[in-house]
Protein backbone atom coordinates (compact mmCIF):
# COMPACT_ATOMS: atom_id res chain seq x y z
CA UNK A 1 0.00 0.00 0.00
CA UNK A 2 1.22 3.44 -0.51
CA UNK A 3 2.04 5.87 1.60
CA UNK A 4 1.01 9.60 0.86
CA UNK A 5 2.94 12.98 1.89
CA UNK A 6 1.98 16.72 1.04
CA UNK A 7 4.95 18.72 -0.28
CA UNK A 8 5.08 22.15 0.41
CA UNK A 9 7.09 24.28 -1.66
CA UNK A 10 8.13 28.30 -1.00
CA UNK A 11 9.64 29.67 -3.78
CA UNK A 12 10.96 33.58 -3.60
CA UNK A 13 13.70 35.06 -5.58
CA UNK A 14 16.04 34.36 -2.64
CA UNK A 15 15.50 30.81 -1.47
CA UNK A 16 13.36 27.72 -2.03
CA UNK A 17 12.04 26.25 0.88
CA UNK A 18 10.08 22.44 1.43
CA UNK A 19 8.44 20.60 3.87
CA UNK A 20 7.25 17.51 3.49
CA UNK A 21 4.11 16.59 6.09
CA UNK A 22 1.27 14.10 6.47
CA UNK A 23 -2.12 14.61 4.78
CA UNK A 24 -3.00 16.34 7.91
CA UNK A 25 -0.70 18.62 7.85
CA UNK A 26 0.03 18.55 11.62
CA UNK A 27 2.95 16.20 11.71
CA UNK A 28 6.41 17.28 9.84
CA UNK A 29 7.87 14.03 8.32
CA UNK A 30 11.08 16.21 6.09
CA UNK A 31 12.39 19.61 5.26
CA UNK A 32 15.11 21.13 2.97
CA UNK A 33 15.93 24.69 1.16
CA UNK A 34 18.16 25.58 -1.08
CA UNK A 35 20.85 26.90 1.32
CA UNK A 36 21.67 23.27 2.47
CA UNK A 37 22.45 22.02 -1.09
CA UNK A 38 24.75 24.62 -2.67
CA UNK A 39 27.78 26.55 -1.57
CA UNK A 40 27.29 29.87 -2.67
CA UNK A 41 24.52 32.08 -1.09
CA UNK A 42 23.86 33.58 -4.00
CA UNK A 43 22.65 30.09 -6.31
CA UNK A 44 20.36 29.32 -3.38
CA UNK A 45 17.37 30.62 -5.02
CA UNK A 46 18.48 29.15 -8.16
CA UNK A 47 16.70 26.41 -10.47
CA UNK A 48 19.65 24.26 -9.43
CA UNK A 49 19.19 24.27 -5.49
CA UNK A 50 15.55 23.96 -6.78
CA UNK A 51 16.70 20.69 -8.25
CA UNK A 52 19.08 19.60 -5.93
CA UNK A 53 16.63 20.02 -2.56
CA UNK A 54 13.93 18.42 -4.69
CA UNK A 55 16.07 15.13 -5.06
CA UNK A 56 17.34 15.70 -1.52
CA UNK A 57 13.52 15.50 -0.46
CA UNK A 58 12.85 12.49 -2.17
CA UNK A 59 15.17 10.56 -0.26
CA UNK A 60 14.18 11.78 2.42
CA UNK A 61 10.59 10.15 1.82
CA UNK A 62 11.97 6.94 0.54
CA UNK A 63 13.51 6.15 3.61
CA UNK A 64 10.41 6.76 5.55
CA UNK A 65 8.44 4.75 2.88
CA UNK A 66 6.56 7.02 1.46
CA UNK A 67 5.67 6.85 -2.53
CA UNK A 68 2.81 8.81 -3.31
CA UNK A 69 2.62 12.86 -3.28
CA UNK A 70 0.43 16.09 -3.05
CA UNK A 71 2.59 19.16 -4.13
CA UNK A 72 1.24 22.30 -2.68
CA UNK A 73 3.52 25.43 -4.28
CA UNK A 74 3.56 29.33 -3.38
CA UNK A 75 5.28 31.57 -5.72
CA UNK A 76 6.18 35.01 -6.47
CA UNK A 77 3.54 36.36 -8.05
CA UNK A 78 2.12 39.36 -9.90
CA UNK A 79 1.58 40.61 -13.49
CA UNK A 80 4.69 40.88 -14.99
CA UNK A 81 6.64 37.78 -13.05
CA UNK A 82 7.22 34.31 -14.40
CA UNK A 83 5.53 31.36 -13.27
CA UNK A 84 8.11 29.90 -10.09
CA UNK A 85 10.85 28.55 -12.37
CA UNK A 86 12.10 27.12 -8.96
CA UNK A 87 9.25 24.91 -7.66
CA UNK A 88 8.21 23.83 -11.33
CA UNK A 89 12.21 22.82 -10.99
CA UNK A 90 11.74 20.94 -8.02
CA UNK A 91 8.65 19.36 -8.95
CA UNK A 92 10.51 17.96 -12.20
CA UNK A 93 13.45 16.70 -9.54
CA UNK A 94 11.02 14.59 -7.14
CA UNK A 95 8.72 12.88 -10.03
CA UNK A 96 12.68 11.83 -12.03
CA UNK A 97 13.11 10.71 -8.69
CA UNK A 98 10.46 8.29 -8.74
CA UNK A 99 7.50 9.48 -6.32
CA UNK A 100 4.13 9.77 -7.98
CA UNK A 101 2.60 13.19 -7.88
CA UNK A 102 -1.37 12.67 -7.67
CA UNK A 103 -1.68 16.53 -7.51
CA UNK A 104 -0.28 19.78 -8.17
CA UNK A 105 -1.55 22.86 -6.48
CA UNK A 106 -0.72 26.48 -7.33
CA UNK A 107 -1.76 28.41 -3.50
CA UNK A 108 -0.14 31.21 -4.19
CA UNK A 109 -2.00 34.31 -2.58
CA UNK A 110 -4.20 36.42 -5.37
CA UNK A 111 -4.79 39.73 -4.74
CA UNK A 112 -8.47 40.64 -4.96
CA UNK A 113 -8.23 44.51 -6.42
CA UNK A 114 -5.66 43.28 -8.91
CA UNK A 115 -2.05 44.67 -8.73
CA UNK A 116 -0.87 48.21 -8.95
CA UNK A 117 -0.51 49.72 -12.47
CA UNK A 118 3.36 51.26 -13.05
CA UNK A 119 4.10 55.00 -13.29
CA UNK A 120 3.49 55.86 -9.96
CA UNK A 121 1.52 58.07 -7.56
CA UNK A 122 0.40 60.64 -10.21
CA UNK A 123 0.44 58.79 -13.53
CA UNK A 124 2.83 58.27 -16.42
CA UNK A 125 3.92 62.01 -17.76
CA UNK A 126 4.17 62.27 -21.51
């Protein structure tokens, strides 16, 4: 029978932070970010540490007998930002690793009144 986790990934331009828990929720089983699996501070927030924590995390689950995942991701977001480069990274990294992802879920925060238009307090001057 397979065991099922919920992955949480953080991604922000700086880091990329995941914790693996029970369906729950309540009960950590694993964490990792991107500061543990590179050298430089500078890459952590990089598709690479991305990659790197992703495999790091899968492990992780494999030893506790886990197969089976829920990936819950939060991303930078806004209007004129791409789509978290890092946790679509680590996602990649965990399924190569061989857990099955049942489900993918974007829970980033939306802003209900939209974002704020550029130019600033008093408009763009022509």
């Amino acid at each position: 029978m397979s065991r099922k986790a919920v992955v949480n990934i953080y991604s922000s331009k700086n880091n990329i932070l995941m914790t693996a828990t029970d369906l729950t929720g309540a009960e950590t089983i694993s964490t990792c970010n991107g500061g543990e699996v590179v050298k430089s501070g500078k890459d952590k927030g990089s598709q690479f540490a991305a990659t790197r924590a992703g495999e790091r995390m899968a492990d992780a689950l494999k030893e506790k007998e886990f197969t089976e995942i829920v990936v819950k991701f939060r991303a930078p977001g806004g209007n004129r930002s791409i789509r978290a480069p890092q946790a679509t990274a680590a996602i990649r990294a965990l399924t190569r690793a061989g857990m099955t992802v049942s489900r993918i879920v974007d829970v980033t925060p939306i802003a209900h009144d939209g974002t704020k238009k550029k130019g600033g307090r008093r408009g763009r001057r022509v």
